[in-house]
Every structure is written in structure tokens, then in C-alpha cells.
C-alpha atoms as a PDB file:
ATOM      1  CA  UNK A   1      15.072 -68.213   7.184  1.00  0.00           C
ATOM      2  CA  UNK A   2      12.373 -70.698   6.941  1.00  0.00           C
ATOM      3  CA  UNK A   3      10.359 -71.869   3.472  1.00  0.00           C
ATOM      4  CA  UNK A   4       7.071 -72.909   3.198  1.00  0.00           C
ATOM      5  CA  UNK A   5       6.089 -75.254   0.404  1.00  0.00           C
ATOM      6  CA  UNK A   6       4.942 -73.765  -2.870  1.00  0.00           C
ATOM      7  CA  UNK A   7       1.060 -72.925  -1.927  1.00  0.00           C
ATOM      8  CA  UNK A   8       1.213 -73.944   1.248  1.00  0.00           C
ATOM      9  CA  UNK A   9      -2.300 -73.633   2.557  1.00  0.00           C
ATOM     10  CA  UNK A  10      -4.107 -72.940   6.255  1.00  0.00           C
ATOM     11  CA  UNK A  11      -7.572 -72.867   6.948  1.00  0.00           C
ATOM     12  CA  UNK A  12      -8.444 -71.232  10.452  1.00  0.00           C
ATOM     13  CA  UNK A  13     -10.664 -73.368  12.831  1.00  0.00           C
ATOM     14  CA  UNK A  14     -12.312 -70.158  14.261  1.00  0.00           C
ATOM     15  CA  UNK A  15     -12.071 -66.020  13.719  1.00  0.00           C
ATOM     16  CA  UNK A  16      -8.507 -65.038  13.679  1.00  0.00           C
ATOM     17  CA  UNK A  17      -6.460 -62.262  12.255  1.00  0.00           C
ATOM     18  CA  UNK A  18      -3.902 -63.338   9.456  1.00  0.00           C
ATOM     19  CA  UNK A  19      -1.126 -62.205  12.449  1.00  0.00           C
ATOM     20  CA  UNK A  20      -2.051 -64.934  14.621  1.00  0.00           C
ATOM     21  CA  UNK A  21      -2.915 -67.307  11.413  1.00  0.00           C
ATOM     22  CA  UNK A  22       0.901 -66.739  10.685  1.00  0.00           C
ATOM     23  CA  UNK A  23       1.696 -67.802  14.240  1.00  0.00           C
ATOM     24  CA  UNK A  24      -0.081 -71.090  14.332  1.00  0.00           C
ATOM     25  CA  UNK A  25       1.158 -71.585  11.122  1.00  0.00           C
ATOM     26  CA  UNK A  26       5.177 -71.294  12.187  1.00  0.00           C
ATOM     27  CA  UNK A  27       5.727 -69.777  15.438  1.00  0.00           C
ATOM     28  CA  UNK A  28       9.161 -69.644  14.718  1.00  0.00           C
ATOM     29  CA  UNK A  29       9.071 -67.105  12.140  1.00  0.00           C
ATOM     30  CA  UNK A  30       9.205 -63.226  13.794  1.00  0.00           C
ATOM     31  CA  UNK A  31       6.877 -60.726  12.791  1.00  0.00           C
ATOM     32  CA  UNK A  32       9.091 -58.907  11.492  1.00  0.00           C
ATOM     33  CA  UNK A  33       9.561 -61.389   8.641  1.00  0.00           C
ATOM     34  CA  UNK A  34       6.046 -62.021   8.146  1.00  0.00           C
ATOM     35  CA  UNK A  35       5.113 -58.609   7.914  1.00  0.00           C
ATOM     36  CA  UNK A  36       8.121 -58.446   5.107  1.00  0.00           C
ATOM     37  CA  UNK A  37       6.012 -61.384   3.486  1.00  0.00           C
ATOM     38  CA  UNK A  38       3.152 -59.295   3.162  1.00  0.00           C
ATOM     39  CA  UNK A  39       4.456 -56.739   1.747  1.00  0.00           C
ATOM     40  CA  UNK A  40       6.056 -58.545  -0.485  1.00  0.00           C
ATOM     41  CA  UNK A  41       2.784 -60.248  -1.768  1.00  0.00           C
ATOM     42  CA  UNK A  42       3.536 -63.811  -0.417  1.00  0.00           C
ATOM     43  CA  UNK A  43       0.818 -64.170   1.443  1.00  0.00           C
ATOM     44  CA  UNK A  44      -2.906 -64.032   0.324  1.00  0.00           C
ATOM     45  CA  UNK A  45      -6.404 -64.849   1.524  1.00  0.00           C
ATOM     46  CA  UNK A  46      -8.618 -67.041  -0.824  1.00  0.00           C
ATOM     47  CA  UNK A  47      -6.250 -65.733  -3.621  1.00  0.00           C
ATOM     48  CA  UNK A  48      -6.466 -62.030  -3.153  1.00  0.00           C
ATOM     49  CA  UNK A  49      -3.486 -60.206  -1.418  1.00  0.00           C
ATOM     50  CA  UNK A  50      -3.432 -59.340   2.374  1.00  0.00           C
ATOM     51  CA  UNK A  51      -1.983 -56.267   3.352  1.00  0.00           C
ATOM     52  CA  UNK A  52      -2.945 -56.012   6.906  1.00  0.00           C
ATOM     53  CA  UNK A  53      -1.660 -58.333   9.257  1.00  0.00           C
ATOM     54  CA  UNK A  54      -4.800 -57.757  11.247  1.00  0.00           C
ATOM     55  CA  UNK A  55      -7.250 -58.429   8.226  1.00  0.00           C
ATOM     56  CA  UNK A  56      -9.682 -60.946   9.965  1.00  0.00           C
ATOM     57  CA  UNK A  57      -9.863 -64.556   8.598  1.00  0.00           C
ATOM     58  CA  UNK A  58     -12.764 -66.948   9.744  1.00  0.00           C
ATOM     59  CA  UNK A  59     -13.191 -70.776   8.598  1.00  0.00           C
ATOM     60  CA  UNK A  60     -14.388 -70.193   6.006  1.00  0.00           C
ATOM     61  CA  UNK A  61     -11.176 -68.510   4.148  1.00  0.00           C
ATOM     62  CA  UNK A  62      -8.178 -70.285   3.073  1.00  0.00           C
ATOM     63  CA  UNK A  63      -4.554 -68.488   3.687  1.00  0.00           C
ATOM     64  CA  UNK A  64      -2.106 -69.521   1.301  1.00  0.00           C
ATOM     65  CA  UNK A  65       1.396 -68.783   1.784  1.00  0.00           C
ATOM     66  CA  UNK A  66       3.919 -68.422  -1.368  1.00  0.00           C
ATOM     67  CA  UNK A  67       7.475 -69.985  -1.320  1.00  0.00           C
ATOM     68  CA  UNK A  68      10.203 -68.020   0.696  1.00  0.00           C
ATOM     69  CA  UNK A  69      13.636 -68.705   1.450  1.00  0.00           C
ATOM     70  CA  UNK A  70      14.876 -71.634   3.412  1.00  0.00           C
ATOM     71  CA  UNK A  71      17.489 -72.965   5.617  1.00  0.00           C
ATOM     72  CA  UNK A  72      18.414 -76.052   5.216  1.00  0.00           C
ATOM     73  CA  UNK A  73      17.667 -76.355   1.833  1.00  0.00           C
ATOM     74  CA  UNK A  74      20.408 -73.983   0.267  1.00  0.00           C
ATOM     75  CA  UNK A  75      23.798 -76.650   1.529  1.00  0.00           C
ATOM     76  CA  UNK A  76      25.762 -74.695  -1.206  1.00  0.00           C
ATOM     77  CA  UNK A  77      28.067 -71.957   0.875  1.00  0.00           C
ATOM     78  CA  UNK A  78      28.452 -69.967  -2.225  1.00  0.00           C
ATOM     79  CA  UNK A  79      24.807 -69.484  -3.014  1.00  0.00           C
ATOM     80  CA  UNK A  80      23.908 -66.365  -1.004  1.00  0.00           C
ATOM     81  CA  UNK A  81      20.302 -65.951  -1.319  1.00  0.00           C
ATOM     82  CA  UNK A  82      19.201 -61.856  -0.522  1.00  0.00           C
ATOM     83  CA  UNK A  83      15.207 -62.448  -1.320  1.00  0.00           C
ATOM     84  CA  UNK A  84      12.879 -64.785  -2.166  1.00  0.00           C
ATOM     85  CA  UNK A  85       9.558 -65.048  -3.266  1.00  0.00           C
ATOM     86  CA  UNK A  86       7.083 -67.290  -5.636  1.00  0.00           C
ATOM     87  CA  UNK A  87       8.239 -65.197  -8.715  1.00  0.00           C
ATOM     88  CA  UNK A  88      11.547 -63.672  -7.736  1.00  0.00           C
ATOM     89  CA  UNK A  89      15.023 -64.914  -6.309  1.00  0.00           C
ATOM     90  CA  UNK A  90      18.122 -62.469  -5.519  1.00  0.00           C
ATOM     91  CA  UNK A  91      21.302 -63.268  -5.145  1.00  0.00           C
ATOM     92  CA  UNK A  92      24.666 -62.272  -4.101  1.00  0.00           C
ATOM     93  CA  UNK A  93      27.243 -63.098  -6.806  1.00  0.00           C
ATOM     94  CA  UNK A  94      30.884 -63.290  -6.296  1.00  0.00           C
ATOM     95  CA  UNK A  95      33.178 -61.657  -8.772  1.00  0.00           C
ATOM     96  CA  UNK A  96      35.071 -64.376 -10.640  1.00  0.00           C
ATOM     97  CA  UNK A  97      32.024 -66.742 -11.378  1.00  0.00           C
ATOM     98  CA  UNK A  98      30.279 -66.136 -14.517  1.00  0.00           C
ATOM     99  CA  UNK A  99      26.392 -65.086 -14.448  1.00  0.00           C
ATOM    100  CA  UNK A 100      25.292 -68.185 -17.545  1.00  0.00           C
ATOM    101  CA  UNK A 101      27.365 -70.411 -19.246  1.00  0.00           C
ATOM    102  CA  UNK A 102      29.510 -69.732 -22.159  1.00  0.00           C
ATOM    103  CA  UNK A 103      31.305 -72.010 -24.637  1.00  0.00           C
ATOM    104  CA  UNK A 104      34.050 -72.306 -22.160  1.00  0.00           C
ATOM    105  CA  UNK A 105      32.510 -72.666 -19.685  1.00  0.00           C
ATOM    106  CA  UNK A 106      28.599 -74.771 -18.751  1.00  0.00           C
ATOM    107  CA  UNK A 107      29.077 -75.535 -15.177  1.00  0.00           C
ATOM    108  CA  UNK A 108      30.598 -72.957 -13.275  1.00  0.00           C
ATOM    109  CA  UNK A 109      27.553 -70.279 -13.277  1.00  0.00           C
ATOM    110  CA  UNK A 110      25.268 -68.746 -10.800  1.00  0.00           C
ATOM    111  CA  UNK A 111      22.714 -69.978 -12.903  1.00  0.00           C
ATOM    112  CA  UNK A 112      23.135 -73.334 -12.394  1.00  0.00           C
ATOM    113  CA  UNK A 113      23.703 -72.683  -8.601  1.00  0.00           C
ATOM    114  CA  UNK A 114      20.198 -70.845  -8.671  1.00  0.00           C
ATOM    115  CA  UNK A 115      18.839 -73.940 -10.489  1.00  0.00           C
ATOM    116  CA  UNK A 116      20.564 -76.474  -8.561  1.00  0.00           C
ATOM    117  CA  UNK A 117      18.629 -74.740  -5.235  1.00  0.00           C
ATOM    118  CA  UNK A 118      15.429 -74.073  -6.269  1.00  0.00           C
ATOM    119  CA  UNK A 119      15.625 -78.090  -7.784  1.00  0.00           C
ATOM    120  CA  UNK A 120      15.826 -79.164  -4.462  1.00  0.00           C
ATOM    121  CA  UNK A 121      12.399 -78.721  -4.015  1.00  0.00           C
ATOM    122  CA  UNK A 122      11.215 -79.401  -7.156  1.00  0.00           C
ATOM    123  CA  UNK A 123      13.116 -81.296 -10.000  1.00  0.00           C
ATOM    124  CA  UNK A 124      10.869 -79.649 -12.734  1.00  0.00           C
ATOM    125  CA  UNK A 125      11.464 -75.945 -11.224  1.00  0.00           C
ATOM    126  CA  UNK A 126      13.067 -73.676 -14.132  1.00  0.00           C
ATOM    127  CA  UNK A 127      14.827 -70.559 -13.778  1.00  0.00           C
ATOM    128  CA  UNK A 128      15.112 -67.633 -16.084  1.00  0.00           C
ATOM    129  CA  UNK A 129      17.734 -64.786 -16.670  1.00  0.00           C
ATOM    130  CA  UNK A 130      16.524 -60.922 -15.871  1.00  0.00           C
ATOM    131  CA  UNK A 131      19.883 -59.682 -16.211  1.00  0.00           C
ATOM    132  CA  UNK A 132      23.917 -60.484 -15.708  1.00  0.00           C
ATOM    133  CA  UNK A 133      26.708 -59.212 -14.283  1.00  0.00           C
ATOM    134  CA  UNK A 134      30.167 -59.416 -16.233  1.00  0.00           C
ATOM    135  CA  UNK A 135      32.583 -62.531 -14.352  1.00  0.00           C
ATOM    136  CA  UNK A 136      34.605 -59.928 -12.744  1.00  0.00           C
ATOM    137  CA  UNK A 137      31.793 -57.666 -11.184  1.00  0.00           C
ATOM    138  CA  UNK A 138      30.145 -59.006  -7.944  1.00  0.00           C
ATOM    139  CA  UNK A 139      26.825 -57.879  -6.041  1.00  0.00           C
ATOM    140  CA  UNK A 140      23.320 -58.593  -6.689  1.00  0.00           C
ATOM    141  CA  UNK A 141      21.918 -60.460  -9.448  1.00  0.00           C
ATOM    142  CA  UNK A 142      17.870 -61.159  -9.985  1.00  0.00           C
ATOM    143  CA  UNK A 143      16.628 -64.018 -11.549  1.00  0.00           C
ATOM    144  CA  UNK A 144      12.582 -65.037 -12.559  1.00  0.00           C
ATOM    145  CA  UNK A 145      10.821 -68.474 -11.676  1.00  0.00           C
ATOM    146  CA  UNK A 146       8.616 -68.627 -14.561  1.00  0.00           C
ATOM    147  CA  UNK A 147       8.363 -67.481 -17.929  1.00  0.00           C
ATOM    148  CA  UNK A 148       6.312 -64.712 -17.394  1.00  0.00           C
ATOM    149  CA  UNK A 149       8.075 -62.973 -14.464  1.00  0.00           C
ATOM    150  CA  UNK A 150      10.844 -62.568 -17.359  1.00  0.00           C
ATOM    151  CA  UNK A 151       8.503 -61.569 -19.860  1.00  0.00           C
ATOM    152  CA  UNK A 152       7.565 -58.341 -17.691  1.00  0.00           C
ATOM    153  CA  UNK A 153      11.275 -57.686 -17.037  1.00  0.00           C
ATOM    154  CA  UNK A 154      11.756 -58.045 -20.943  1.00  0.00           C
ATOM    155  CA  UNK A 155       9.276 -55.391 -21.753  1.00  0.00           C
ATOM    156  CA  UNK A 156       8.919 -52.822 -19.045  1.00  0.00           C
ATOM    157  CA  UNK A 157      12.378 -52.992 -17.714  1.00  0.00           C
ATOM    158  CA  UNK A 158      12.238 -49.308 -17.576  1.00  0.00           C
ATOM    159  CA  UNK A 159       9.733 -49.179 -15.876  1.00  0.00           C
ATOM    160  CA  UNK A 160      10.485 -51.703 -13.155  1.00  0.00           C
ATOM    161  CA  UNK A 161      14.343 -51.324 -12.348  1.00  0.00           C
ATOM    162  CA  UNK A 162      14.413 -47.940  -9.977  1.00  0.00           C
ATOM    163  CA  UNK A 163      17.365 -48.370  -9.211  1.00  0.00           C
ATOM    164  CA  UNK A 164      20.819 -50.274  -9.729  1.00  0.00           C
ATOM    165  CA  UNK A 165      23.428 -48.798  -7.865  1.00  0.00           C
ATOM    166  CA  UNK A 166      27.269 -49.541  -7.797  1.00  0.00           C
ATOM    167  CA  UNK A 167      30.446 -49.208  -5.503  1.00  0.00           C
ATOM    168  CA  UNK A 168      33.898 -49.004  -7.188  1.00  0.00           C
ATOM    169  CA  UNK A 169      37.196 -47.689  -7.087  1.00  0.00           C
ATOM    170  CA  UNK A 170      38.937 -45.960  -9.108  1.00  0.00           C
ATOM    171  CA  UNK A 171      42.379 -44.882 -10.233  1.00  0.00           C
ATOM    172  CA  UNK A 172      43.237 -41.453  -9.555  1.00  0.00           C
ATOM    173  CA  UNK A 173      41.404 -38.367  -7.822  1.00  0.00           C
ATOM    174  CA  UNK A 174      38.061 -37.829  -8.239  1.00  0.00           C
ATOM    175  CA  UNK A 175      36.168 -34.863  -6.225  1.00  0.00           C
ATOM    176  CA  UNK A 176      32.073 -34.398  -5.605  1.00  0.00           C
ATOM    177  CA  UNK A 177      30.011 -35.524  -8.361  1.00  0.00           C
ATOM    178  CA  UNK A 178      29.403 -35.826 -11.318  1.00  0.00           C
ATOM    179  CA  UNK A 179      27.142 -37.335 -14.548  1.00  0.00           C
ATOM    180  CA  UNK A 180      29.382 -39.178 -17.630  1.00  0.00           C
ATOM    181  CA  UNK A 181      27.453 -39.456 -20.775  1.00  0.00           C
ATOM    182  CA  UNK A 182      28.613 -41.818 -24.154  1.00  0.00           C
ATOM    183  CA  UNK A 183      28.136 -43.646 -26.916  1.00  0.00           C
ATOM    184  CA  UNK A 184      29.681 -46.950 -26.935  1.00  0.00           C
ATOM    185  CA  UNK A 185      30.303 -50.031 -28.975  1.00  0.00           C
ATOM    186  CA  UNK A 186      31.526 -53.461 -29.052  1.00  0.00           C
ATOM    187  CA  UNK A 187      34.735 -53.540 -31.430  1.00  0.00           C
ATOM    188  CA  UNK A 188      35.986 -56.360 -32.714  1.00  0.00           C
ATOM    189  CA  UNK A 189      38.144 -57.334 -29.850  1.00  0.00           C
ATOM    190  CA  UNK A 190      34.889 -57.770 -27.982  1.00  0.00           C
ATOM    191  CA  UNK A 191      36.002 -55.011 -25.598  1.00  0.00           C
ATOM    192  CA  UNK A 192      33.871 -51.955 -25.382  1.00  0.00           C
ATOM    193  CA  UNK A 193      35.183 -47.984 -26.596  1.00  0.00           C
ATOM    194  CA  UNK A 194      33.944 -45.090 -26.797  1.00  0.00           C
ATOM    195  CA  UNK A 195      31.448 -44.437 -30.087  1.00  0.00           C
ATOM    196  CA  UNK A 196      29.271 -42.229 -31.722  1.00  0.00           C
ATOM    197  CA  UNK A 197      25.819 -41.854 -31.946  1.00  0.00           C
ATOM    198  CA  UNK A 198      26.072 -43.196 -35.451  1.00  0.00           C
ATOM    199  CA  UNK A 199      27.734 -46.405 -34.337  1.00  0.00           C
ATOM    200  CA  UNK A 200      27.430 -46.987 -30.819  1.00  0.00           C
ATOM    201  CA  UNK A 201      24.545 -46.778 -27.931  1.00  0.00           C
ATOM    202  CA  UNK A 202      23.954 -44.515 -25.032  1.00  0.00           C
ATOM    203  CA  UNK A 203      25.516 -44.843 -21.593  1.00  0.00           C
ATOM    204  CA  UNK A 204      24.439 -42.903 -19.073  1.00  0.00           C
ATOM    205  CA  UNK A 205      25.702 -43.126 -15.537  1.00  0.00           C
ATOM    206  CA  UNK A 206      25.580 -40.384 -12.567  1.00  0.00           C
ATOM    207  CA  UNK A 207      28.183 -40.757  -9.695  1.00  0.00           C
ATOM    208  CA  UNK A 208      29.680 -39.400  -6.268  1.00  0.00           C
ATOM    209  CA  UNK A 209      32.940 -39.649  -4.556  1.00  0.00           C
ATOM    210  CA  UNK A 210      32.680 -40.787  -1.121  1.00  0.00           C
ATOM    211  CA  UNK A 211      36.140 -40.864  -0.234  1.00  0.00           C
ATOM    212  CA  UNK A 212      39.738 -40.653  -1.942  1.00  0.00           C
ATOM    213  CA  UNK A 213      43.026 -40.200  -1.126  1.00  0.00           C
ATOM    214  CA  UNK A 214      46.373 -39.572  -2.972  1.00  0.00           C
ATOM    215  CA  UNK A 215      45.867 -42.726  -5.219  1.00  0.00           C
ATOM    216  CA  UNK A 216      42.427 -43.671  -5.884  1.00  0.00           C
ATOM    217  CA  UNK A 217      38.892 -42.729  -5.272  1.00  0.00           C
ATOM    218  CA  UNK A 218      35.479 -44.950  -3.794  1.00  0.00           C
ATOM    219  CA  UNK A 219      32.369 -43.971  -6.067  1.00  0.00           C
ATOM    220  CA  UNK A 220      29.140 -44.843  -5.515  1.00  0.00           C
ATOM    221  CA  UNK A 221      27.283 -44.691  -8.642  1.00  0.00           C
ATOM    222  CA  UNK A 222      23.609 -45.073 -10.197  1.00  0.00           C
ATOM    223  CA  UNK A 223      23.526 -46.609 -13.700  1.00  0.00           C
ATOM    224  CA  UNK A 224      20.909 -45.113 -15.930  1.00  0.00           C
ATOM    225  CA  UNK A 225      21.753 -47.918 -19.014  1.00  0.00           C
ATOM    226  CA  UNK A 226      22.986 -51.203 -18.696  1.00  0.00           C
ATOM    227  CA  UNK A 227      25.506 -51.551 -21.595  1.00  0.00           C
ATOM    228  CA  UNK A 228      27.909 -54.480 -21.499  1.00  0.00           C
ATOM    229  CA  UNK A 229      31.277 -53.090 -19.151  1.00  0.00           C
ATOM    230  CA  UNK A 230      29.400 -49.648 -19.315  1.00  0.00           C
ATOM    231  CA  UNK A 231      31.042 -48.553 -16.145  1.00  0.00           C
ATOM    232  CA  UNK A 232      34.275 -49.525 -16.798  1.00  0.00           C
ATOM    233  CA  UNK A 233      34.537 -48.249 -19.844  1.00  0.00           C
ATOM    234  CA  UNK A 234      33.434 -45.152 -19.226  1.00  0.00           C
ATOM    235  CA  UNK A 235      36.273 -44.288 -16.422  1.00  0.00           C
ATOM    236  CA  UNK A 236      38.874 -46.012 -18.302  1.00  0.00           C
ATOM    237  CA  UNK A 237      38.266 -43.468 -20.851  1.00  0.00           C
ATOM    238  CA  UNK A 238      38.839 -40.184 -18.792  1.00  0.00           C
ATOM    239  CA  UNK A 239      41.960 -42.484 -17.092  1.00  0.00           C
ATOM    240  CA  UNK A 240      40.156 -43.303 -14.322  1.00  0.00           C
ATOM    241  CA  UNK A 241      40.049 -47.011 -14.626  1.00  0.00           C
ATOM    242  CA  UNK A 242      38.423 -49.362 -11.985  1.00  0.00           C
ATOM    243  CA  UNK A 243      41.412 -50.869  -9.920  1.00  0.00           C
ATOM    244  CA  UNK A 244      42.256 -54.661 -10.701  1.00  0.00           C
ATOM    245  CA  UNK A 245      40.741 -54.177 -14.119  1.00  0.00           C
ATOM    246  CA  UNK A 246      43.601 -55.164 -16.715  1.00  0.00           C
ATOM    247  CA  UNK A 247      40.610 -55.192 -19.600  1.00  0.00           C
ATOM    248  CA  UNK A 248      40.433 -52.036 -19.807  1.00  0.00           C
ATOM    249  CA  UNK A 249      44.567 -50.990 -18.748  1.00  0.00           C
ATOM    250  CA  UNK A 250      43.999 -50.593 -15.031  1.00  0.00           C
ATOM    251  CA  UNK A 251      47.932 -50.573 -12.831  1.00  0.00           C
ATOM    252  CA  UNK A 252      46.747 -50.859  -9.979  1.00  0.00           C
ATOM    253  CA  UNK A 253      45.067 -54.210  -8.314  1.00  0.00           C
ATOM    254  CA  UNK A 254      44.756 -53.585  -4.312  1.00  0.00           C
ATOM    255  CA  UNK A 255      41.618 -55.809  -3.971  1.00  0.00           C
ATOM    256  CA  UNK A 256      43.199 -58.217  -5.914  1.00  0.00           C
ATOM    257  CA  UNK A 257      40.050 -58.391  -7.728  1.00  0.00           C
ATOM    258  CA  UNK A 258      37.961 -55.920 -10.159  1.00  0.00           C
ATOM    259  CA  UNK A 259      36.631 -53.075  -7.724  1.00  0.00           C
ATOM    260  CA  UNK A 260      33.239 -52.761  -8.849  1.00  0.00           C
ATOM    261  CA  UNK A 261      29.837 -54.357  -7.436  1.00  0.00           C
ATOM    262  CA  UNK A 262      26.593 -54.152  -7.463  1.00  0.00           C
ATOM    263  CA  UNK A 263      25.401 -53.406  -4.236  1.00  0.00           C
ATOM    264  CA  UNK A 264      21.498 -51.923  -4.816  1.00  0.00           C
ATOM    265  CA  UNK A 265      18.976 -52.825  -6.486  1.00  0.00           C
ATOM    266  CA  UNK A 266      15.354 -51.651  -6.346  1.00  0.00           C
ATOM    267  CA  UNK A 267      12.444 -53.026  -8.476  1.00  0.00           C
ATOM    268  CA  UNK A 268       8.670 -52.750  -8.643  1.00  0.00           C
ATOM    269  CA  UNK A 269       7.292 -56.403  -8.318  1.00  0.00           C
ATOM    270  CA  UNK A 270       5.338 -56.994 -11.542  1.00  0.00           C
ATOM    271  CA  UNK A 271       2.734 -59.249  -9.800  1.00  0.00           C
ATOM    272  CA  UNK A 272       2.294 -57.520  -6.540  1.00  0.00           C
ATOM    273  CA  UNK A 273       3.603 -53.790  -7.755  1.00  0.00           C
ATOM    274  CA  UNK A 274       5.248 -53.757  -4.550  1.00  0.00           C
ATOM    275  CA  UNK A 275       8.931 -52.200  -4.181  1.00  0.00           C
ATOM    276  CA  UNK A 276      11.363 -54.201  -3.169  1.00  0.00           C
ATOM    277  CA  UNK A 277      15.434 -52.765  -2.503  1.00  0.00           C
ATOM    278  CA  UNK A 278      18.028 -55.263  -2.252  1.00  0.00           C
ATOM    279  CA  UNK A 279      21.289 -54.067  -0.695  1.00  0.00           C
ATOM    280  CA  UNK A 280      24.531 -55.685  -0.662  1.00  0.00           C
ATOM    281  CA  UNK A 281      27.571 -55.168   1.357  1.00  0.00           C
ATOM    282  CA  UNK A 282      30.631 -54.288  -0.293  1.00  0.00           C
ATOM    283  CA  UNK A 283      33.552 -57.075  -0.457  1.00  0.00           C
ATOM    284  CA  UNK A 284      36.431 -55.914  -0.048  1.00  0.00           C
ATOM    285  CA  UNK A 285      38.293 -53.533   2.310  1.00  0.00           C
ATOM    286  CA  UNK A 286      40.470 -50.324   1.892  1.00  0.00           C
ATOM    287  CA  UNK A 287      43.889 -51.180   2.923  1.00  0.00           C
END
């Protein structure tokens, strides 16, 4: 995938649509991926959106392109960018890395991989958490480019976030489908249990089984709250504990890894209002 330059800017020398704009502009880049850009709101004509690819442009309009992802620019093999735009990166996180730093640990995050990339095209480009996965869990992760991106996240992140859905396994048989509702808390082991409503917060998750055999179940699952180990917490109560996780007393580790990731996400832009769903392929395989 190709990136333009932050506001990168055409003016047309005669009547064209934006289609054939975008083709003078980088005839390498399908249509397919330029009519993803529009819908994405990365493209606009003398600052307004463009939701046509045959809207007509004449010389007297200015098209202005937002940043997208790049090749050549991402040289870090564990950086797996899903989407990019001028607000909004995704990525793919691997379970084992931590999400931001902690007093252990400064370097090793996928925030400072995001901010290592994007710095390659601007030393003074910041970025800015939405939301974390724990170490273990892998899948997608979304941070903001500005301030303000964040900001909206912050305060209508109920409104935004349509969907974050999950893959695990689990110990033990599970059949059809089901909704687990809790309270939980943070005890003073830092591991999460099973509360009240006095003393702990909601978690709400809904799940199905999509296949199981004698010794443990796949679930996919949509998350309704996003408390800290909420999922795994939750099994591990009713002895279904995600495999590989010894937190919370799993015995079995086939993956040899924690069997949970995040594999969809789907999120109104705040800017453009556009939906945009992020999907993930699952990392490991069923021996």
C-alpha cells in the first residue's frame, strides 16, 4: 500500500472526475483502494468530503488527499498496520508485547512501534492511546493521531465502538450460546474476581460456540464492557478458563500462548461518521 504525504494536494489542468484525478495522481493505486479512501473520508475537494468517485473537478478545485498507509516506510516486520488514515491507525498486535509501557518495561510496546512509524515521516508526529489490550491477548488495537481524535473516543466511546469481537478457547465443553453477566473487581493481587454490585463493575459479554470437541471449545464472542481481563475472568469463573492462561488457573496450554484475540473491530469515524470494520485473522491453529 502506497502513502501520500500529509495534505498532499492536486489541482486538475482541465474538467475531470475525482476517479481519473486519482489516476493521474498515482496510477498505481487500484480503484478498489481509492474508492476505500473515499469512503473512508481521505480524500476531499477544496476541503469538503467527496463521496462520488465521479464528482466532477475543474481547475479551479483543489483535491487534497489525507495520509494512508505506506510501503516502504513501515521496515519494522512486527508492525502490522490493518488501516490508516489522517486521524486513525490500526494495528495488529501480537500477544506477548505489551500495549504502553509500564515500570518494567518503556521500550518494548506497540506504542512505541506505532510512534517509531508514523515518526518516519514526521519527527514531531504524536500518537495517542484509544484503548489496550492485556500483554497476553493479541488482535487489533486502535490508536489516534491527534489529541482530539482521542478526545471523541474518551467521551462517546459508546457511541462509536459497534463492535469488538473476540476468538478464544476454552477449557471444557461449551454448547450454542450464551450471554455471561458480572460484577467484577480488581483485588489486591491485581487479578480480577468476581464482585458485587456494591464493590465491583459490570461485565457484560454475549458468546457462541463454533466448534468443540472432547477437551475444549472455540468461542467467538462480542464484548459489551471493556473491563481489565473481563473475558478471562468471566470463564475462569464457571471453570471454563481460556487455554494457556495460568493467571487465572488454566491446565491446559496447546497454543502455547493465551487463546484469546481480538479479531473485530467496528467504529464510527468521529470526523467523517463513516464505519469502518477491522478484521483480524486468528493466530494460531487447532492441533
Amino acid at each position: 500500500m502506497k502513502k501520500a504525504n500529509n495534505g498532499k494536494q492536486y489541482r486538475p489542468k482541465k474538467q475531470e472526475t475525482i476517479g481519473e484525478c486519482l489516476q493521474t495522481i498515482d496510477p498505481q493505486v487500484s480503484k478498489k483502494k481509492w474508492k476505500s479512501l473515499l469512503q473512508h473520508g481521505a480524500i476531499r475537494k477544496n476541503g469538503k468530503l467527496i463521496k462520488r468517485i465521479d464528482e466532477i473537478a475543474t481547475a479551479k478545485d483543489t483535491i487534497t488527499i489525507s495520509s494512508f498507509t505506506s510501503s516502504g516506510k513501515n521496515k519494522n516486520p512486527k508492525l502490522k498496520i490493518l488501516y490508516e488514515d489522517h486521524d486513525l491507525i490500526v494495528v495488529d498486535k501480537p500477544a506477548g508485547l505489551l500495549t504502553v509501557s509500564t515500570e518494567k518495561e518503556k521500550q518494548k510496546t506497540m506504542y512505541r512501534m506505532v510512534s517509531d512509524y508514523l515518526k518516519t515521516e514526521d519527527k514531531h508526529l504524536k500518537v495517542f492511546v484509544i484503548h489496550r489490550l492485556d500483554k497476553d491477548t493479541s488482535g487489533i488495537v486502535v490508536f489516534a493521531k491527534n489529541a482530539s481524535i482521542k478526545h471523541a473516543f474518551q467521551a462517546k466511546w459508546d457511541h462509536l465502538v459497534k463492535q469488538r469481537g473476540y476468538m478464544a478457547v476454552i477449557e471444557g465443553v461449551l454448547e450454542g450460546k450464551g450471554i455471561l453477566e458480572d460484577y467484577v473487581s480488581e483485588g489486591t493481587d491485581y487479578n480480577m474476581h468476581i464482585s458485587d454490585a456494591k464493590h465491583g463493575k459490570k461485565a457484560i459479554l454475549h458468546y457462541r460456540v463454533i466448534d468443540h470437541n472432547q477437551k475444549r471449545s472455540t468461542l467467538e464472542i462480542d464484548l459489551k464492557t471493556g473491563r481489565k481481563n473481563q473475558i478471562r475472568i468471566q470463564f475462569a469463573s464457571r471453570n471454563h478458563p481460556i487455554c494457556g492462561d495460568k493467571k487465572y488457573h488454566a491446565m491446559t496450554d496447546p497454543f502455547h500462548r493465551l487463546a484469546l484475540h481480538a479479531h473485530i473491530l467496528e467504529v464510527e469515524h468521529p470526523v467523517t461518521h463513516q464505519r469502518i470494520r477491522i478484521t483480524s485473522p486468528i493466530p494460531w491453529k487447532e492441533k
